[in-house]
N, C-alpha and C. Protein backbone atom coordinates (compact mmCIF):
# COMPACT_ATOMS: atom_id res chain seq x y z
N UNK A 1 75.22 96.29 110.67
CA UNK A 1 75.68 96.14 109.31
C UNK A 1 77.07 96.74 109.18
N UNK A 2 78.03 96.44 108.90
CA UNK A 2 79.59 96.44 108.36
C UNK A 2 79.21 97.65 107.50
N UNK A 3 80.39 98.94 107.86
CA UNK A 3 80.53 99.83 106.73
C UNK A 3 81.56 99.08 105.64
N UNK A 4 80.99 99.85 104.35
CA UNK A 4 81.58 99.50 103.35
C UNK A 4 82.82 99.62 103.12
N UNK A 5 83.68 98.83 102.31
CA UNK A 5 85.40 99.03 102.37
C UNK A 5 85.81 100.54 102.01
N UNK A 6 85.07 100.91 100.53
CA UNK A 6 86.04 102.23 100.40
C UNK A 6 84.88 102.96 99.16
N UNK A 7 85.66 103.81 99.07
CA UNK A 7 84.36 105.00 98.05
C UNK A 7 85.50 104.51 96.39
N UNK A 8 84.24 103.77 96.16
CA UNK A 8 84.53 103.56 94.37
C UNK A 8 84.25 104.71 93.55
N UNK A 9 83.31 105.79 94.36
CA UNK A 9 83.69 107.22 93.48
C UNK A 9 85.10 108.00 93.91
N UNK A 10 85.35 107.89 94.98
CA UNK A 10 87.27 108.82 94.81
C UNK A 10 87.79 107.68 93.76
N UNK A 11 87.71 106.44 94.08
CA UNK A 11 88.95 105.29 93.11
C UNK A 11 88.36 106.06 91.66
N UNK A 12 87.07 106.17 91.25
CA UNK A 12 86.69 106.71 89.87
C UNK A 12 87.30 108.25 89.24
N UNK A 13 86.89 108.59 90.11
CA UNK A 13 88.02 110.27 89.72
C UNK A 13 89.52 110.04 89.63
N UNK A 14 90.17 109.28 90.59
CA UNK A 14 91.34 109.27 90.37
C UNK A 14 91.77 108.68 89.43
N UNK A 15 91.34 107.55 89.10
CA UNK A 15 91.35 106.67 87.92
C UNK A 15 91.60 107.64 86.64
N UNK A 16 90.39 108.49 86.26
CA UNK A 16 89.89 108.70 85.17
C UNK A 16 91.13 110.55 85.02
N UNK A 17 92.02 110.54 86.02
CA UNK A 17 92.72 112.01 86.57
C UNK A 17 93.95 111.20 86.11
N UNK A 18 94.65 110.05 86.29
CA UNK A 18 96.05 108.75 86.11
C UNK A 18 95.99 108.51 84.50
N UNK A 19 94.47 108.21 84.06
CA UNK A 19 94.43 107.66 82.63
C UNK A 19 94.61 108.56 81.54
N UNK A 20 94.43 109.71 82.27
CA UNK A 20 94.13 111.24 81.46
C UNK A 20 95.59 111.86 81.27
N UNK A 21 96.63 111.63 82.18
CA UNK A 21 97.68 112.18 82.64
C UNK A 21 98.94 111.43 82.57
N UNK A 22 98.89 110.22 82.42
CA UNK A 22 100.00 109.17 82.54
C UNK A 22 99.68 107.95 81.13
N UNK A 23 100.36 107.00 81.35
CA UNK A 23 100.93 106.06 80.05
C UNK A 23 99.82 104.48 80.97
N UNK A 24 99.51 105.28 82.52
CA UNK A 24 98.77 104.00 82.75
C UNK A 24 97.21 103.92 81.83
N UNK A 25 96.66 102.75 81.89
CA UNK A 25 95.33 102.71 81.33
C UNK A 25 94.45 102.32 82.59
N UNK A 26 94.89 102.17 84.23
CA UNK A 26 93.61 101.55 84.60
C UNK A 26 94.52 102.37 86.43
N UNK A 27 93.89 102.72 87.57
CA UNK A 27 94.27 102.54 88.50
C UNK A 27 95.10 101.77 89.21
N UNK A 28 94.69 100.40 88.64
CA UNK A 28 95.55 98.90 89.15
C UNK A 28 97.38 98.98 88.57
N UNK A 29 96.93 99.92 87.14
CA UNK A 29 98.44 99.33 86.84
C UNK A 29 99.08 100.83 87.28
N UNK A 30 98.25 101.78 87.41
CA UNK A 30 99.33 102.70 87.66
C UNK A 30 99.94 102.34 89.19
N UNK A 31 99.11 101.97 90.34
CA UNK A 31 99.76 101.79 91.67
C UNK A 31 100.97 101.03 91.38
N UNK A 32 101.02 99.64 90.43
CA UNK A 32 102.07 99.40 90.57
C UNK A 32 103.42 99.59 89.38
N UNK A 33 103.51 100.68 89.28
CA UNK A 33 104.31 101.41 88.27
C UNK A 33 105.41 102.06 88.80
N UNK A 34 106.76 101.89 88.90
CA UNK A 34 107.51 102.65 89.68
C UNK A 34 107.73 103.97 89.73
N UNK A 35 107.88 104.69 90.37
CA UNK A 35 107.68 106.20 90.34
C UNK A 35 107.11 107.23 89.80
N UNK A 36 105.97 106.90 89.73
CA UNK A 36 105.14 107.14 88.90
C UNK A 36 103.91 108.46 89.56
N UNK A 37 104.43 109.55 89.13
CA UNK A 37 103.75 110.83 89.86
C UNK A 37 103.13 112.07 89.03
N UNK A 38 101.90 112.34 89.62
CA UNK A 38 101.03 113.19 88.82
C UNK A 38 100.62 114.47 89.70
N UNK A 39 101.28 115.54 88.91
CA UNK A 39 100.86 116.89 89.70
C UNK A 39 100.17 117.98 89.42
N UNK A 40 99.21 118.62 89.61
CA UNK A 40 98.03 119.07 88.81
C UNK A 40 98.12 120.55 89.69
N UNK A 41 98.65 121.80 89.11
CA UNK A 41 98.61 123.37 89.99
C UNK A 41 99.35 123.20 90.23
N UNK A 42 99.58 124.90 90.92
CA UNK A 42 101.09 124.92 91.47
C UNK A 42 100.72 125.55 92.91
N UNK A 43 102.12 125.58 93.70
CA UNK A 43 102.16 126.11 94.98
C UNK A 43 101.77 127.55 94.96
N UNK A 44 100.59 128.34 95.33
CA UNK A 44 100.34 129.58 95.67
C UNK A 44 99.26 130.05 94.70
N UNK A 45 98.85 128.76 93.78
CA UNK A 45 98.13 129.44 93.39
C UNK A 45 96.57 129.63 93.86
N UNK A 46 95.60 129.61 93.28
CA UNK A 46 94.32 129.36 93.75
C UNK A 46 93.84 128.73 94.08
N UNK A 47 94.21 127.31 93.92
CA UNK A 47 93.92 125.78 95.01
C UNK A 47 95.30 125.14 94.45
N UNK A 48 95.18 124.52 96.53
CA UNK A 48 95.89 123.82 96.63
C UNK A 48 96.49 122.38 95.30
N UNK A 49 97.95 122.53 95.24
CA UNK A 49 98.06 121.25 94.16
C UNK A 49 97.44 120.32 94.42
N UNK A 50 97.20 118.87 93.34
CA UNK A 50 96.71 118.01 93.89
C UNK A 50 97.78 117.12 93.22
N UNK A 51 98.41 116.46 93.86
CA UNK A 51 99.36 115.34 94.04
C UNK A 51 99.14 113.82 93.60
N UNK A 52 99.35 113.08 92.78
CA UNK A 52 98.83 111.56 93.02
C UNK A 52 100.25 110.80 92.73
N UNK A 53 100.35 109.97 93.78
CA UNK A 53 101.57 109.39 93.58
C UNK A 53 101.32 107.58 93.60
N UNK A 54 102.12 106.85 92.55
CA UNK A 54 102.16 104.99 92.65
C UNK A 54 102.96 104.97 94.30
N UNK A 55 102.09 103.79 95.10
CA UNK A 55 103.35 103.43 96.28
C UNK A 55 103.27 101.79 95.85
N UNK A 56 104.23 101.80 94.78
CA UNK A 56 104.37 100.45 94.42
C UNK A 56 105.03 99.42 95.40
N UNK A 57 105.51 99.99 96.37
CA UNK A 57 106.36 98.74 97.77
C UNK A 57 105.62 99.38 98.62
N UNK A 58 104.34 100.21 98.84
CA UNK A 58 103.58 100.35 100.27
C UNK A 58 103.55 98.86 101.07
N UNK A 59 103.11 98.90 102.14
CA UNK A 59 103.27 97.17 102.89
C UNK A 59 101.53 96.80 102.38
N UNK A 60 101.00 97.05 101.90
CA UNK A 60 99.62 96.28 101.73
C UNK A 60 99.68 96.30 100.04
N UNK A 61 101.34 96.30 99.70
CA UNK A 61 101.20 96.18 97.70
C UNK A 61 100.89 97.45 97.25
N UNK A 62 100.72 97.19 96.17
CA UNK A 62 99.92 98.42 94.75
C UNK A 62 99.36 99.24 95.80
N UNK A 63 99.66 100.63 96.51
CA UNK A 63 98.95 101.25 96.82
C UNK A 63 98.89 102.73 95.88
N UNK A 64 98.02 104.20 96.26
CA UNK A 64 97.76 105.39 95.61
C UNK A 64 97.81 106.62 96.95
N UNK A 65 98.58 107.36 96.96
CA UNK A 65 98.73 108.50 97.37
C UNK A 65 97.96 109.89 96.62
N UNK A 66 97.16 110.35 97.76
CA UNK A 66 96.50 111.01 96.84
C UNK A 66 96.20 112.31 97.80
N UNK A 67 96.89 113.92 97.61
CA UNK A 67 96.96 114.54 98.09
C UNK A 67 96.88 116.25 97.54
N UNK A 68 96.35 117.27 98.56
CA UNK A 68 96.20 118.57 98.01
C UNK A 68 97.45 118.77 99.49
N UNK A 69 98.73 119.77 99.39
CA UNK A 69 99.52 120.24 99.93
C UNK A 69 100.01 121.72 100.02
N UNK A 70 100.51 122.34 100.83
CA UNK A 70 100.43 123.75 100.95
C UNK A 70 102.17 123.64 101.97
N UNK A 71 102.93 124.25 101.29
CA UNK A 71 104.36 124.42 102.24
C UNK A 71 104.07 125.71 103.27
N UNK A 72 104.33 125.32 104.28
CA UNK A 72 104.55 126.21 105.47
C UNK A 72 105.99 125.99 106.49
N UNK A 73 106.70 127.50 106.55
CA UNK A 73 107.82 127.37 107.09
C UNK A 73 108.81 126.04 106.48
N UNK A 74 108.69 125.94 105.24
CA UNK A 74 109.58 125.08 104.07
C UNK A 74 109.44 123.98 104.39
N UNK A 75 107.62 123.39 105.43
CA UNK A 75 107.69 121.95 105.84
C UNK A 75 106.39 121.80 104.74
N UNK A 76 106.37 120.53 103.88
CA UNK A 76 104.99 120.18 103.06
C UNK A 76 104.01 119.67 103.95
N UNK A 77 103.17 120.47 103.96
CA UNK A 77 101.51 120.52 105.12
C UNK A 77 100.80 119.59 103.92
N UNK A 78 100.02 118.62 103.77
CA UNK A 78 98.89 117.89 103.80
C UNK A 78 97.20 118.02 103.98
N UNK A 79 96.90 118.41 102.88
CA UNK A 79 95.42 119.07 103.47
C UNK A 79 94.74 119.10 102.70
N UNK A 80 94.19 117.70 102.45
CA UNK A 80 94.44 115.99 103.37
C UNK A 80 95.43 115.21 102.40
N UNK A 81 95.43 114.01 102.86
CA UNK A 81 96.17 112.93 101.93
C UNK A 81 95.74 111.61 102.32
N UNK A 82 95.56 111.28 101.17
CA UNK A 82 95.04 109.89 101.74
C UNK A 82 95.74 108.19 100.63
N UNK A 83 95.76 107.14 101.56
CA UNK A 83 96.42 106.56 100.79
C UNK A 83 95.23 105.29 100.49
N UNK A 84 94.81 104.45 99.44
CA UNK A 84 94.21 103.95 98.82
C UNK A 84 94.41 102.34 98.16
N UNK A 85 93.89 101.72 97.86
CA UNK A 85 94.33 100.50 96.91
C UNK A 85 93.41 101.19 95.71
N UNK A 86 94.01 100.07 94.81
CA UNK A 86 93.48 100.51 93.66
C UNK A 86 91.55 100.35 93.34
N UNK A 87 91.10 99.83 94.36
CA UNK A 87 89.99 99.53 94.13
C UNK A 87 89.14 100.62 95.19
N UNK A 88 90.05 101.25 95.44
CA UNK A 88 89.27 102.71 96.25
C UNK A 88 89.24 102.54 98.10
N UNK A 89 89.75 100.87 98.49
CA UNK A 89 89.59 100.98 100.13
C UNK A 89 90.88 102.11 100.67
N UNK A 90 90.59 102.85 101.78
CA UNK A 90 91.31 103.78 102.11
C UNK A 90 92.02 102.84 103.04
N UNK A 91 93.40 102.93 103.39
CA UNK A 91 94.95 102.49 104.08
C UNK A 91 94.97 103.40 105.05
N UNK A 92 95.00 104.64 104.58
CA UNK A 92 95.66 105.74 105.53
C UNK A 92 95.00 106.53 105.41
N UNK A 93 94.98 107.69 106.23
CA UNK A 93 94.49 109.27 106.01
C UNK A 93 95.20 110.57 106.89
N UNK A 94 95.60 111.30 106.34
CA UNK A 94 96.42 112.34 106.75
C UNK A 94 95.86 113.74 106.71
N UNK A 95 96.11 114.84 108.20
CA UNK A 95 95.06 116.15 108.10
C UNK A 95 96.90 116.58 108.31
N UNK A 96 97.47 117.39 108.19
CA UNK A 96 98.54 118.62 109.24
C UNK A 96 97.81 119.73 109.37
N UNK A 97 98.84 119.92 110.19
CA UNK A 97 98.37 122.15 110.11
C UNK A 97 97.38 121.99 111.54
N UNK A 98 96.96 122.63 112.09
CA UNK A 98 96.36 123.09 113.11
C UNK A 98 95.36 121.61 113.57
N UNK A 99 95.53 121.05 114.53
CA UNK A 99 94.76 120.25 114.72
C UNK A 99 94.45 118.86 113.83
N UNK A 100 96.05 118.70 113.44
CA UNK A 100 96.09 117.79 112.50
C UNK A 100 95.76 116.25 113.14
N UNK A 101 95.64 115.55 112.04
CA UNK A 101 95.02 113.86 112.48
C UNK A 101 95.43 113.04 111.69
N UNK A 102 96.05 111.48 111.86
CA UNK A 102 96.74 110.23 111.26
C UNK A 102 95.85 109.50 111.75
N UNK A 103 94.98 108.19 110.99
CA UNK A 103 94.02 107.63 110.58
C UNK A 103 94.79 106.32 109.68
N UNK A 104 95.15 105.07 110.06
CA UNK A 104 95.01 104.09 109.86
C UNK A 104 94.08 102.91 109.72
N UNK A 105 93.60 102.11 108.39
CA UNK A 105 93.13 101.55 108.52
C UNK A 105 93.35 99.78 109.26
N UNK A 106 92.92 99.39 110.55
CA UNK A 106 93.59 98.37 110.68
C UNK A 106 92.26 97.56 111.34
N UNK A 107 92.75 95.96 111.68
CA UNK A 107 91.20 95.57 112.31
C UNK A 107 91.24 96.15 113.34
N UNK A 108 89.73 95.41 113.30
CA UNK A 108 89.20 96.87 114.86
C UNK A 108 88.78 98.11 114.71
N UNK A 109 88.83 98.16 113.56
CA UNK A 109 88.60 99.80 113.30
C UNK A 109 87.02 99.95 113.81
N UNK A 110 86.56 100.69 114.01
CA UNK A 110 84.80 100.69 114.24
C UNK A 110 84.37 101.09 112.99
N UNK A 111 82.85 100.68 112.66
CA UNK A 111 82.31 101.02 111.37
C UNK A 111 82.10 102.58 111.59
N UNK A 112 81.82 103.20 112.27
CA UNK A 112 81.16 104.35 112.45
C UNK A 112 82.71 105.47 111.78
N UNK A 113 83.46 104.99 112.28
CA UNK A 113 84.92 105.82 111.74
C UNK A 113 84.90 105.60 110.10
N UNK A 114 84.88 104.35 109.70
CA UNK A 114 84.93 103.74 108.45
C UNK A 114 83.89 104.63 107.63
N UNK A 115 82.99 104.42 107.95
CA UNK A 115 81.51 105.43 107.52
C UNK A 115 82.14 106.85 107.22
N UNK A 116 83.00 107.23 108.30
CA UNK A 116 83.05 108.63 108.32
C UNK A 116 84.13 108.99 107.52
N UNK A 117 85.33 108.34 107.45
CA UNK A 117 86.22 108.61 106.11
C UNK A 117 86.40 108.11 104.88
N UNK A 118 84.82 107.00 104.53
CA UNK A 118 84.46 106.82 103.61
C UNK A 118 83.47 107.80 102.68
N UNK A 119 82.90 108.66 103.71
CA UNK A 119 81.68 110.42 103.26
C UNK A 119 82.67 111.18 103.00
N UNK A 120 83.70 111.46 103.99
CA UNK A 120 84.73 112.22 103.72
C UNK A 120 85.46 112.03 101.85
N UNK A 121 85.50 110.99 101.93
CA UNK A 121 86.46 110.92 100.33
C UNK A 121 85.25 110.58 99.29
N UNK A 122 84.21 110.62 99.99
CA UNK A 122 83.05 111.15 98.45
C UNK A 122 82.66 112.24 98.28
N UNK A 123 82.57 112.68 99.23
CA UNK A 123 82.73 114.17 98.91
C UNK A 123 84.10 114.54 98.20
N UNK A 124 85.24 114.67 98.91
CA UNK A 124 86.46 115.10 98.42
C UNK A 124 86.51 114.48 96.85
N UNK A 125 85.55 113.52 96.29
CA UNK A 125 85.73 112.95 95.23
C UNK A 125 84.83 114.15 94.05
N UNK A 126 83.91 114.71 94.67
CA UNK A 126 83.22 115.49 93.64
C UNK A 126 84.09 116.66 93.67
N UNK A 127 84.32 117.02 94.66
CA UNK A 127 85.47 118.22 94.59
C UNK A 127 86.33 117.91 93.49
N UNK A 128 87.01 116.81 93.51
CA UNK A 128 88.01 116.56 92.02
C UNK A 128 87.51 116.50 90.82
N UNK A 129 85.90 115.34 90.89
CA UNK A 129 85.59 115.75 89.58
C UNK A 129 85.32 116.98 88.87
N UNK A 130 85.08 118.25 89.94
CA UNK A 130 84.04 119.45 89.14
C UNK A 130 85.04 120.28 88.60
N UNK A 131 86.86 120.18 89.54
CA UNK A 131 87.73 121.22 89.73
C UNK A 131 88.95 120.80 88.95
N UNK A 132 89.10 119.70 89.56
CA UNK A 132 90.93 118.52 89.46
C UNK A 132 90.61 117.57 87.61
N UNK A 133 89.49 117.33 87.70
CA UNK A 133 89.39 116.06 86.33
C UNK A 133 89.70 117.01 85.22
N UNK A 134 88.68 118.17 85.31
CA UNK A 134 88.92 119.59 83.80
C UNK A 134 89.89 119.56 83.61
N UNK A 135 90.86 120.12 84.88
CA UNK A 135 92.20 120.51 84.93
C UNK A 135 93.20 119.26 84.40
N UNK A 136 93.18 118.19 84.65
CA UNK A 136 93.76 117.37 84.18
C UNK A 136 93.60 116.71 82.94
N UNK A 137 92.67 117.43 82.31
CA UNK A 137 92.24 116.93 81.38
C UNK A 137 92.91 117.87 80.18
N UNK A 138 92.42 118.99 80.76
CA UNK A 138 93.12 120.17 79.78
C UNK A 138 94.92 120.01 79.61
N UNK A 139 95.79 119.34 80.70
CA UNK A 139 96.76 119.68 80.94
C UNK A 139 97.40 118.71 80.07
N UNK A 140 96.14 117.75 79.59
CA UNK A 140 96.87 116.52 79.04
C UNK A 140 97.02 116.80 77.36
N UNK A 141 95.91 117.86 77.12
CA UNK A 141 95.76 117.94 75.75
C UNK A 141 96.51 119.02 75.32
N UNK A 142 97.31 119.84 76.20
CA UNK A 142 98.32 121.00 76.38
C UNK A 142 99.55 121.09 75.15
């Protein structure tokens, strides 16, 4: 059986983190919105920022950048980042820092990988809702 394309719960948090925070109303239109960037914390504080950026000319269209980052030695570390369509299939995936890893989605991929950085970003998805959605929520009504 074919793993599934992508976790419609990260596309749901992020969604509902873009609609809360920006002039978009839906995921779809924020990817393709030009420069269009959402930043939630700051550097040093108690968790890592969380980053969401439109890649309105990515090569697969409307894509979503979606990242927690930490500067080390004045280089921006990644930890993780991952890049998205608007309907939640993951493009890319990014680890730095000690034993870091780059993760493309392309054919050929095996399901078993697919599986595995599709758990990966449902989890990472409740992490946003319990921590990142409040926060963005509060920041909007600020």
């Amino acid at each position: 059986m074919a793993a599934r394309l992508g976790s419609t719960k990260f596309a749901a948090v992020i969604e509902e983190i873009v609609t809360h925070t920006t002039e978009a109303d839906s995921l779809a239109l924020f990817a393709t919105m030009p420069e269009q960037h959402v930043q939630i914390g700051e550097v040093g504080a108690a968790f890592m920022p969380l980053s969401i950026e439109s890649l309105m000319y990515h090569r697969e269209g409307g894509a979503i950048s979606v990242m927690h980052y930490y500067i080390q030695e004045g280089d921006v570390m990644m930890d993780p980042m991952a890049v998205i369509t608007p309907e939640g299939e993951p493009l890319e995936y990014q680890m730095d820092g000690f034993g870091g890893s780059y993760f493309r989605m392309e054919e050929g991929v095996r399901d078993d990988r697919k599986k595995e950085l599709n758990a990966f970003l449902d989890t990472w998805s409740r992490n946003l809702r319990h921590i990142w959605l409040p926060m963005a929520m509060e920041a909007a009504h600020a």
